[in-house]
C-alpha atoms as a PDB file:
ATOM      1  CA  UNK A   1     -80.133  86.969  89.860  1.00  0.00           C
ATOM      2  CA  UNK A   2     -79.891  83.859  92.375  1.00  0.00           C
ATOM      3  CA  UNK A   3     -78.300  80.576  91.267  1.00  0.00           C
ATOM      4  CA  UNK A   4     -81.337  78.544  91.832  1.00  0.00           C
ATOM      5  CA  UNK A   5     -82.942  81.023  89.299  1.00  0.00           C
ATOM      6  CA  UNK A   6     -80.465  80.761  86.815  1.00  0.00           C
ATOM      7  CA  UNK A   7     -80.765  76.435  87.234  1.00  0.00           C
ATOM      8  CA  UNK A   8     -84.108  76.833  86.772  1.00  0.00           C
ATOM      9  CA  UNK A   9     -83.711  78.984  83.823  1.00  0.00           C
ATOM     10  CA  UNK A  10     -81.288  76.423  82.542  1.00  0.00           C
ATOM     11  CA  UNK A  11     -83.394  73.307  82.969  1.00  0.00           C
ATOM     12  CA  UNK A  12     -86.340  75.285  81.169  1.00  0.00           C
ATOM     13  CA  UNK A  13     -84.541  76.054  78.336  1.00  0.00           C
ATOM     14  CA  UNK A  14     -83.133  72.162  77.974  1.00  0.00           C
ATOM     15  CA  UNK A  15     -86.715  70.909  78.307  1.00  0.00           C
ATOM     16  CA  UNK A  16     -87.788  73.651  75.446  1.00  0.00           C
ATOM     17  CA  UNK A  17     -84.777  72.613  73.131  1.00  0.00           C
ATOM     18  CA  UNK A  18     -85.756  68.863  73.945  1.00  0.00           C
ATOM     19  CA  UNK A  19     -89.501  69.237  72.697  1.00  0.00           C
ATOM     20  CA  UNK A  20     -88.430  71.707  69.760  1.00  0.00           C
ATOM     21  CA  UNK A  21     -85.840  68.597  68.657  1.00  0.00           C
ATOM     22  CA  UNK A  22     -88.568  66.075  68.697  1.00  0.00           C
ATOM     23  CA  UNK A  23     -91.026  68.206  67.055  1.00  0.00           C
ATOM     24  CA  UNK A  24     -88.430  69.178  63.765  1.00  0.00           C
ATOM     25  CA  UNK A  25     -87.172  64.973  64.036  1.00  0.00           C
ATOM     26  CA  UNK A  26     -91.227  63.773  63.858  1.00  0.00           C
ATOM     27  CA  UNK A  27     -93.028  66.299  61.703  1.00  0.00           C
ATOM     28  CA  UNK A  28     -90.633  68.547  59.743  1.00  0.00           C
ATOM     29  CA  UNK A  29     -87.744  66.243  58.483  1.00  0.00           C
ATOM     30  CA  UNK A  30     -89.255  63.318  57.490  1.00  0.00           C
ATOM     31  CA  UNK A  31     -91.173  65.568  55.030  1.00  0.00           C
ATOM     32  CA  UNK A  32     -88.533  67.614  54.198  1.00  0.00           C
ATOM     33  CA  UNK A  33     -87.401  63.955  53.039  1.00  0.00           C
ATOM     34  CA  UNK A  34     -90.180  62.641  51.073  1.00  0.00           C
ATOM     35  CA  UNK A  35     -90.380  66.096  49.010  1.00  0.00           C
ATOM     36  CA  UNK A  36     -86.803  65.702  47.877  1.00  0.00           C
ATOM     37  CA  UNK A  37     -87.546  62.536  46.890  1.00  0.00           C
ATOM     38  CA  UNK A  38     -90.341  63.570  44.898  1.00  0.00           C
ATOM     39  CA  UNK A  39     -88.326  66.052  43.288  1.00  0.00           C
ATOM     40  CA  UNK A  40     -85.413  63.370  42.481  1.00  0.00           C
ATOM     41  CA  UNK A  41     -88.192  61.366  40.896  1.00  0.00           C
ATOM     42  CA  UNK A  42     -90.145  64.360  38.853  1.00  0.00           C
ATOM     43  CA  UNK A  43     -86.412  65.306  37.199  1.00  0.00           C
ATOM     44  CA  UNK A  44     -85.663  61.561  36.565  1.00  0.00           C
ATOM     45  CA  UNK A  45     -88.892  61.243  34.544  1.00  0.00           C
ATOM     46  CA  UNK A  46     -88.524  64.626  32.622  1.00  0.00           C
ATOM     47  CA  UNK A  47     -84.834  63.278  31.527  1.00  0.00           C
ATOM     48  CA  UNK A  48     -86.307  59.958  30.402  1.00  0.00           C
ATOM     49  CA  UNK A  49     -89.428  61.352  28.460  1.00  0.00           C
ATOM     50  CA  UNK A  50     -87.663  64.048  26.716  1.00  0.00           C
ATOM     51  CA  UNK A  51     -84.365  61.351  25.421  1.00  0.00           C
ATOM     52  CA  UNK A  52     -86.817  59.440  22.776  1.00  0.00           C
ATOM     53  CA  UNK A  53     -84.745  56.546  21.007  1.00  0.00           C
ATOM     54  CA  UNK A  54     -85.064  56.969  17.055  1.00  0.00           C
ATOM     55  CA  UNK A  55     -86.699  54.748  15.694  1.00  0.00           C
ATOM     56  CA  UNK A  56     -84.627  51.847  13.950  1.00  0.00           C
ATOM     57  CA  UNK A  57     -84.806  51.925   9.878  1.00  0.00           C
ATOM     58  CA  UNK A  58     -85.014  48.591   8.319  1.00  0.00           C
ATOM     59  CA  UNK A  59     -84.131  48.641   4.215  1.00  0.00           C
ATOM     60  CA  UNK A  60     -86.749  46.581   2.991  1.00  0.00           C
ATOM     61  CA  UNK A  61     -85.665  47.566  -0.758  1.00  0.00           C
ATOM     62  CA  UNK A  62     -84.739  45.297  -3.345  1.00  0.00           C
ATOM     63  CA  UNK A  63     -81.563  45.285  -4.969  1.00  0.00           C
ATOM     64  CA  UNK A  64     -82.138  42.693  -7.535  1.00  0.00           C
ATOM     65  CA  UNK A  65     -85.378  41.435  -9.533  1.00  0.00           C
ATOM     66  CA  UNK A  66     -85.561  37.947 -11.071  1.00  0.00           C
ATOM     67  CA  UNK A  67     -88.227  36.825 -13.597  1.00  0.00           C
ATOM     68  CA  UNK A  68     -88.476  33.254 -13.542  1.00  0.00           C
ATOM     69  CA  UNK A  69     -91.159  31.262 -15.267  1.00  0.00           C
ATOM     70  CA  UNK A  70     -91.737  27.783 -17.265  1.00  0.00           C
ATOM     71  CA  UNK A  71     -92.306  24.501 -15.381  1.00  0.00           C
ATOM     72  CA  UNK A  72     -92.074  25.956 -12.314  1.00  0.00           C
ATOM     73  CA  UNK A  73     -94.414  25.308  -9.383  1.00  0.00           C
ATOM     74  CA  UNK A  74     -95.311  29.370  -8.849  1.00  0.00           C
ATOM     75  CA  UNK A  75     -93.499  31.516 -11.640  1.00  0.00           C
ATOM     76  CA  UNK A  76     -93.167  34.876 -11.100  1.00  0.00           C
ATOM     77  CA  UNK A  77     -91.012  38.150 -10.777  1.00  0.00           C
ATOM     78  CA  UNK A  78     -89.365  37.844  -7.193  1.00  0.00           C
ATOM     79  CA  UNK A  79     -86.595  39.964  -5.203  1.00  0.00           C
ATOM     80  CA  UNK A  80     -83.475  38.588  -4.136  1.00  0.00           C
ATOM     81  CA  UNK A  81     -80.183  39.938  -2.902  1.00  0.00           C
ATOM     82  CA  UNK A  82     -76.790  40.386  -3.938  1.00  0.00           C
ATOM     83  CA  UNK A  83     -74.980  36.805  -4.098  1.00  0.00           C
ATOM     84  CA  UNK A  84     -78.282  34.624  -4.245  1.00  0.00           C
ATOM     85  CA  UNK A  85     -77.862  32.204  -7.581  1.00  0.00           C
ATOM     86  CA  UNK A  86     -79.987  30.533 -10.191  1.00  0.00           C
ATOM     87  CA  UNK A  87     -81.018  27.522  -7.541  1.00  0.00           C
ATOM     88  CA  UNK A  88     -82.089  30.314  -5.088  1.00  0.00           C
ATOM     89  CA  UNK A  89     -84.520  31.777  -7.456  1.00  0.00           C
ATOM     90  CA  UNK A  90     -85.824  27.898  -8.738  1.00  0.00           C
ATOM     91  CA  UNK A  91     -86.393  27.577  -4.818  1.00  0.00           C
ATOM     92  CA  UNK A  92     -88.018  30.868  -4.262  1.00  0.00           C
ATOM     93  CA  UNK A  93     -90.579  29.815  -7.224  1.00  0.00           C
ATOM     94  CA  UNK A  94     -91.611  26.525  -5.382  1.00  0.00           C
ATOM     95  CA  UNK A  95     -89.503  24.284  -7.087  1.00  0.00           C
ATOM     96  CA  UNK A  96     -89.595  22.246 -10.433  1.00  0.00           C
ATOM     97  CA  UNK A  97     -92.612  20.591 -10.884  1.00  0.00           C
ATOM     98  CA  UNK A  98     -93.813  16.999 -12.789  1.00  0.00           C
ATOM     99  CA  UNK A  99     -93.247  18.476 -15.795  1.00  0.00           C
ATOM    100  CA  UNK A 100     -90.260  19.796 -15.844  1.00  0.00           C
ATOM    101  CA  UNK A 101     -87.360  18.626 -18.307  1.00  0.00           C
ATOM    102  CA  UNK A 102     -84.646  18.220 -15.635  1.00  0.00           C
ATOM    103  CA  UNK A 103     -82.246  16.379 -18.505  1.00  0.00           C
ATOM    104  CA  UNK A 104     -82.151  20.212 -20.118  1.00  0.00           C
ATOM    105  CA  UNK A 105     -81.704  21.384 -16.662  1.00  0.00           C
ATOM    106  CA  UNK A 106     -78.871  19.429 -15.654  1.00  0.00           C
ATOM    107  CA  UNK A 107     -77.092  19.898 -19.501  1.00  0.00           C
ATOM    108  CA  UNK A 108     -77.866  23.431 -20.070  1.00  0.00           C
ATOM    109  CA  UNK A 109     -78.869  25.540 -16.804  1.00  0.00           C
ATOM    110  CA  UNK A 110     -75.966  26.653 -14.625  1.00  0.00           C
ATOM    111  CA  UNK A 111     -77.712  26.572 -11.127  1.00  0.00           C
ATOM    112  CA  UNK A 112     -74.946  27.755  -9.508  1.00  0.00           C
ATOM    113  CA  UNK A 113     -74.588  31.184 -11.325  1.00  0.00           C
ATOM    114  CA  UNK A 114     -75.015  34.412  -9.706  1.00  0.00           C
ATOM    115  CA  UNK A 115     -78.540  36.098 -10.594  1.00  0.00           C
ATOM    116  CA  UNK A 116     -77.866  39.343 -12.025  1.00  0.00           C
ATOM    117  CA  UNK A 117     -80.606  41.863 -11.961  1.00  0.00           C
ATOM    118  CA  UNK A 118     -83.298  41.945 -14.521  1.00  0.00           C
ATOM    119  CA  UNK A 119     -82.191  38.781 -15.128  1.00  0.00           C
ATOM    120  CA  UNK A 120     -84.798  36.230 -16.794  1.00  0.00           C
ATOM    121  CA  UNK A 121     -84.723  32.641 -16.637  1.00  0.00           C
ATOM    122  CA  UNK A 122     -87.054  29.856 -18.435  1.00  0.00           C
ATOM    123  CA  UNK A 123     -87.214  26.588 -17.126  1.00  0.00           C
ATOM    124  CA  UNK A 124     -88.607  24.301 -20.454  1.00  0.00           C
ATOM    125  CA  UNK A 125     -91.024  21.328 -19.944  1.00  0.00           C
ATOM    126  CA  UNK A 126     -90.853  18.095 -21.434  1.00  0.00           C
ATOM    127  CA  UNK A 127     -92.926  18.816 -24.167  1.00  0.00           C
ATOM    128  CA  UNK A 128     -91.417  21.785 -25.488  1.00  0.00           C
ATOM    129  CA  UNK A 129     -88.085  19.530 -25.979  1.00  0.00           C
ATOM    130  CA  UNK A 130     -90.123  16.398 -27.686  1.00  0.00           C
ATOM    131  CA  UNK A 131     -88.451  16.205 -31.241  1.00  0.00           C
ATOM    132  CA  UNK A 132     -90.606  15.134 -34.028  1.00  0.00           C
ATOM    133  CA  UNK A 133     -89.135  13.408 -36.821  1.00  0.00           C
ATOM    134  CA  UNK A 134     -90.528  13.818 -40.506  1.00  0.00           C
ATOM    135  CA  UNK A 135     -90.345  11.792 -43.353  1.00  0.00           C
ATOM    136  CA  UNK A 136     -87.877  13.281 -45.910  1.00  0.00           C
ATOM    137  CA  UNK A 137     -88.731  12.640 -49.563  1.00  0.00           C
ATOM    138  CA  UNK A 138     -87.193  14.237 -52.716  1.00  0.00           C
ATOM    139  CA  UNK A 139     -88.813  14.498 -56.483  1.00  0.00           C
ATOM    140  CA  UNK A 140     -87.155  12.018 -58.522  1.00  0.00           C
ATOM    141  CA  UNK A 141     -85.268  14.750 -60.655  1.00  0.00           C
ATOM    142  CA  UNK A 142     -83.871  16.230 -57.836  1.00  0.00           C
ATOM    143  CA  UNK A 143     -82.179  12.214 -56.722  1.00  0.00           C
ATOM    144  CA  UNK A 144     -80.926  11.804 -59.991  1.00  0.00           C
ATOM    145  CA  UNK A 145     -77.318  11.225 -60.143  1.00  0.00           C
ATOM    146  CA  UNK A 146     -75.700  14.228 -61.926  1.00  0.00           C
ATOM    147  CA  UNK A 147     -72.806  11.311 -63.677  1.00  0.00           C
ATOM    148  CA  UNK A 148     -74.151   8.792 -65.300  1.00  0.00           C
ATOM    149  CA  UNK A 149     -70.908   6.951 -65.018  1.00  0.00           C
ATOM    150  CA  UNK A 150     -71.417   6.713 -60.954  1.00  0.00           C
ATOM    151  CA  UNK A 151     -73.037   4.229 -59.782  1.00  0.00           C
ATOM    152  CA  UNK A 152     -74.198   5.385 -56.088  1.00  0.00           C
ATOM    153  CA  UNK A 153     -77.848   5.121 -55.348  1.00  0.00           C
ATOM    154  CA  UNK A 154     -80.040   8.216 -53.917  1.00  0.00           C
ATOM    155  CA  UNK A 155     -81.156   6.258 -51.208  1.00  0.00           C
ATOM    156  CA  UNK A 156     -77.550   5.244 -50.348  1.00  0.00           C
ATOM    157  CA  UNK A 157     -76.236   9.250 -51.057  1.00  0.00           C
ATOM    158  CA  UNK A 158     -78.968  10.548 -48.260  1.00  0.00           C
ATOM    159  CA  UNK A 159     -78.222   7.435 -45.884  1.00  0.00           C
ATOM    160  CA  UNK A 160     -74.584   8.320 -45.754  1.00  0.00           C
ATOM    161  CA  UNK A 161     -74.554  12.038 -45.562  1.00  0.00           C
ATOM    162  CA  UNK A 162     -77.122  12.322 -42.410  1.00  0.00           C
ATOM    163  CA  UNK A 163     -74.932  15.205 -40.933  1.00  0.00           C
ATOM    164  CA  UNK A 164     -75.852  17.384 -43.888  1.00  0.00           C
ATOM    165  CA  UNK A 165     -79.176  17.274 -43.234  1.00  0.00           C
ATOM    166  CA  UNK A 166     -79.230  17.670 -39.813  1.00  0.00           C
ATOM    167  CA  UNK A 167     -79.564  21.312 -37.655  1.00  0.00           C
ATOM    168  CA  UNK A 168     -78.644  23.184 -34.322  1.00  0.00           C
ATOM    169  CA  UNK A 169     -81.607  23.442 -32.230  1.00  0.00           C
ATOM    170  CA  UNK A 170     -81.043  26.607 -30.230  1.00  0.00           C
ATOM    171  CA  UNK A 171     -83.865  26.215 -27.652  1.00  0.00           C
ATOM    172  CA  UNK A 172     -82.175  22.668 -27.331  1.00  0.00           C
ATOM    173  CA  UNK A 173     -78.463  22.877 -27.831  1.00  0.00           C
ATOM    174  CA  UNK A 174     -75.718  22.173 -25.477  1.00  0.00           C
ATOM    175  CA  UNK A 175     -72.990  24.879 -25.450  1.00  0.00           C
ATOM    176  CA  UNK A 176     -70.611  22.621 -27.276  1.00  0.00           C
ATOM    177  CA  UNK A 177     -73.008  22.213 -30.186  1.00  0.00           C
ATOM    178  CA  UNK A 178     -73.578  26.200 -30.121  1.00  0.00           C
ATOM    179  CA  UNK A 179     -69.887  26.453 -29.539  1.00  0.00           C
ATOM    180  CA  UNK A 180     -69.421  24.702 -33.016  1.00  0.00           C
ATOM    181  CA  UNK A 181     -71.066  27.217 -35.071  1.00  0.00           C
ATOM    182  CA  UNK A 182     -69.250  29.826 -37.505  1.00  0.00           C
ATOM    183  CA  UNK A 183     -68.825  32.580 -35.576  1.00  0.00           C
ATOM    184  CA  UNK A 184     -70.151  31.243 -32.061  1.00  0.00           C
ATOM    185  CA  UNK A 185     -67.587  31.136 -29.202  1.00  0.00           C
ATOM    186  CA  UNK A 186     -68.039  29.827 -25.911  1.00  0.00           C
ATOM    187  CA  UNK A 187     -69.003  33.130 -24.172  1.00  0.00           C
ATOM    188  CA  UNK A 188     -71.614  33.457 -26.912  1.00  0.00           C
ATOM    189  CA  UNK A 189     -72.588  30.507 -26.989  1.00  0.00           C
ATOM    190  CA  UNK A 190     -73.581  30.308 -23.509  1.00  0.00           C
ATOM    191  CA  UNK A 191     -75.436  34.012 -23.633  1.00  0.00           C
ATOM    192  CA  UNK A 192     -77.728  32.328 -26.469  1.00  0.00           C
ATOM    193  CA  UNK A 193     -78.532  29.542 -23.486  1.00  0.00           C
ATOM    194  CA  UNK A 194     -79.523  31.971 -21.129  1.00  0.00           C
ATOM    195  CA  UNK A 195     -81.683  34.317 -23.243  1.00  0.00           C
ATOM    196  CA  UNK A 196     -84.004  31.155 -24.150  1.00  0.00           C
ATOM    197  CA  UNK A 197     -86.487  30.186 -25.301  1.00  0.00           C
ATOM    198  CA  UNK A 198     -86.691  31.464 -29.459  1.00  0.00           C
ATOM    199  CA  UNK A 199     -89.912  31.479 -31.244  1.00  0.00           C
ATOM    200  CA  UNK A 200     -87.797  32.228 -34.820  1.00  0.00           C
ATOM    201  CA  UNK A 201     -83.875  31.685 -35.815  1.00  0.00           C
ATOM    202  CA  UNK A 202     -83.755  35.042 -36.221  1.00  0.00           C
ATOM    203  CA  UNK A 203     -84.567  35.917 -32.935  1.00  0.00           C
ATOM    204  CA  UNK A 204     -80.626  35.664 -32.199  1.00  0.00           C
ATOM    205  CA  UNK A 205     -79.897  39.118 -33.902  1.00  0.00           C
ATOM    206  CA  UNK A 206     -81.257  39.853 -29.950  1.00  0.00           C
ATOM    207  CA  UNK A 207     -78.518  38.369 -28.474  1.00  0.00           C
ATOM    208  CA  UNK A 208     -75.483  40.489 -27.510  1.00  0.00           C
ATOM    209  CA  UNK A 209     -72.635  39.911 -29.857  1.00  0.00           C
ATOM    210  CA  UNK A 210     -74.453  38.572 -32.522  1.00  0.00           C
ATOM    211  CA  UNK A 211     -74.606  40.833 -35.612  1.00  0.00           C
ATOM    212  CA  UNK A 212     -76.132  40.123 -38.831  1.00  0.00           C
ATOM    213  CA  UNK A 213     -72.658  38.839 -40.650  1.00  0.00           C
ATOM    214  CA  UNK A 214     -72.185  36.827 -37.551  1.00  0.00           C
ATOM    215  CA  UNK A 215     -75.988  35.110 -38.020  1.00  0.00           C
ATOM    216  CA  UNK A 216     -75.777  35.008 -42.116  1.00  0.00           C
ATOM    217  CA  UNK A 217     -72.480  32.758 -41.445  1.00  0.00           C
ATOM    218  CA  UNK A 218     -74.416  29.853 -39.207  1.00  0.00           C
ATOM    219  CA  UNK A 219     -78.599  31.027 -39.733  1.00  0.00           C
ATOM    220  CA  UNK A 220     -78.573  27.836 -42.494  1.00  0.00           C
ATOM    221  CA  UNK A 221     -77.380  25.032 -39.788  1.00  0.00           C
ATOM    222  CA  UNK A 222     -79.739  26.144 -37.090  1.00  0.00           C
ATOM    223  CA  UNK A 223     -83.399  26.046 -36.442  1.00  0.00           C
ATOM    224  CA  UNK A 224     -86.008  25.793 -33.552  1.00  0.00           C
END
């Protein structure tokens, strides 16, 4: 073969490796491109939609029930949670209200105490505290002086013994008067506060710690 075939031959198969170079750089590998990128993307999605967060729990239970009622603006049984005290619950129930008897609050409701569950609390109104006094007469045998030889009146034995006729109100009474009763310490004393209010004296045989010899000792000096 001559050398001008063999250039010719050459510069043929350089123009044919030119044109096959631009045909694979403008048709094949951009695609070649694009479908790997598809590819990337279509395994990208499948690892996203199969890896599902759980779903977050919220604990929406209660741990602690409070009935609260009396003068309260909206009474009710409510939920609260450990820690919350007495004023949280008087908050949660809208507050006192006109009538409420916030002298017997301030004496004789802890506010800051921790509620407890199952706990009940009674706010009292003014009315149920309004003390009535009644005239206090005795039949004329009863006055009589039992020795002649003394010479104190009836009206002036009454008027100087007040104390004797007087009582323990237990829907009323500060712990220190409840404290003073036979048998009553100041634990006690301050359970009978909280489990108020009594329709009957004898409604204290309900309170924890108080037995029947317990009430027989003191169930003459109270009353409602």
């Amino acid at each position: 073969m001559s050398s001008r075939k063999i250039i010719f031959l050459c510069i043929g198969s350089l123009v044919i490796g030119l044109l096959g170079g631009f045909f694979l750089l403008k048709y094949i590998f951009p695609n070649l491109s694009t479908v790997e990128q598809s590819l990337k993307e279509e395994k990208f999605y499948q690892v996203e939609h199969n890896v599902c967060p759980e779903p977050e729990v919220v604990n929406t239970q209660c741990s602690i029930f409070i009935d609260i009622s009396g003068a309260l603006r909206t009474p009710g049984v409510y939920c609260f949670n450990p820690g919350d005290r007495v004023i949280d619950a008087v908050k949660k129930a809208g507050g006192f209200n006109t009538n409420t008897s916030l002298e017997y609050v301030a004496r004789s409701i802890n506010l800051s105490k921790v509620l407890v569950n199952n706990q009940k609390i009674y706010i009292p109104s003014k009315e149920e505290l309004l003390c009535e006094l009644k005239p206090f007469t005795l039949k004329e045998e009863e006055i009589a002086p039992q020795n002649p030889e003394e010479n104190v009146t009836p009206e002036e034995d009454i008027t100087n013994n007040p104390v004797e006729n007087s009582c323990v109100n237990i829907n009323t009474a500060s712990i220190t008067e409840l404290d003073s009763l036979d048998g009553i310490g100041p634990s006690t004393a301050q359970k009978i506060i909280d489990s108020r209010p009594y329709n009957l004296v004898s409604d204290l045989l309900k309170v924890s710690g108080i037995g029947q010899a317990t009430y027989d000792k003191f169930k003459d000096n109270i009353c409602i």
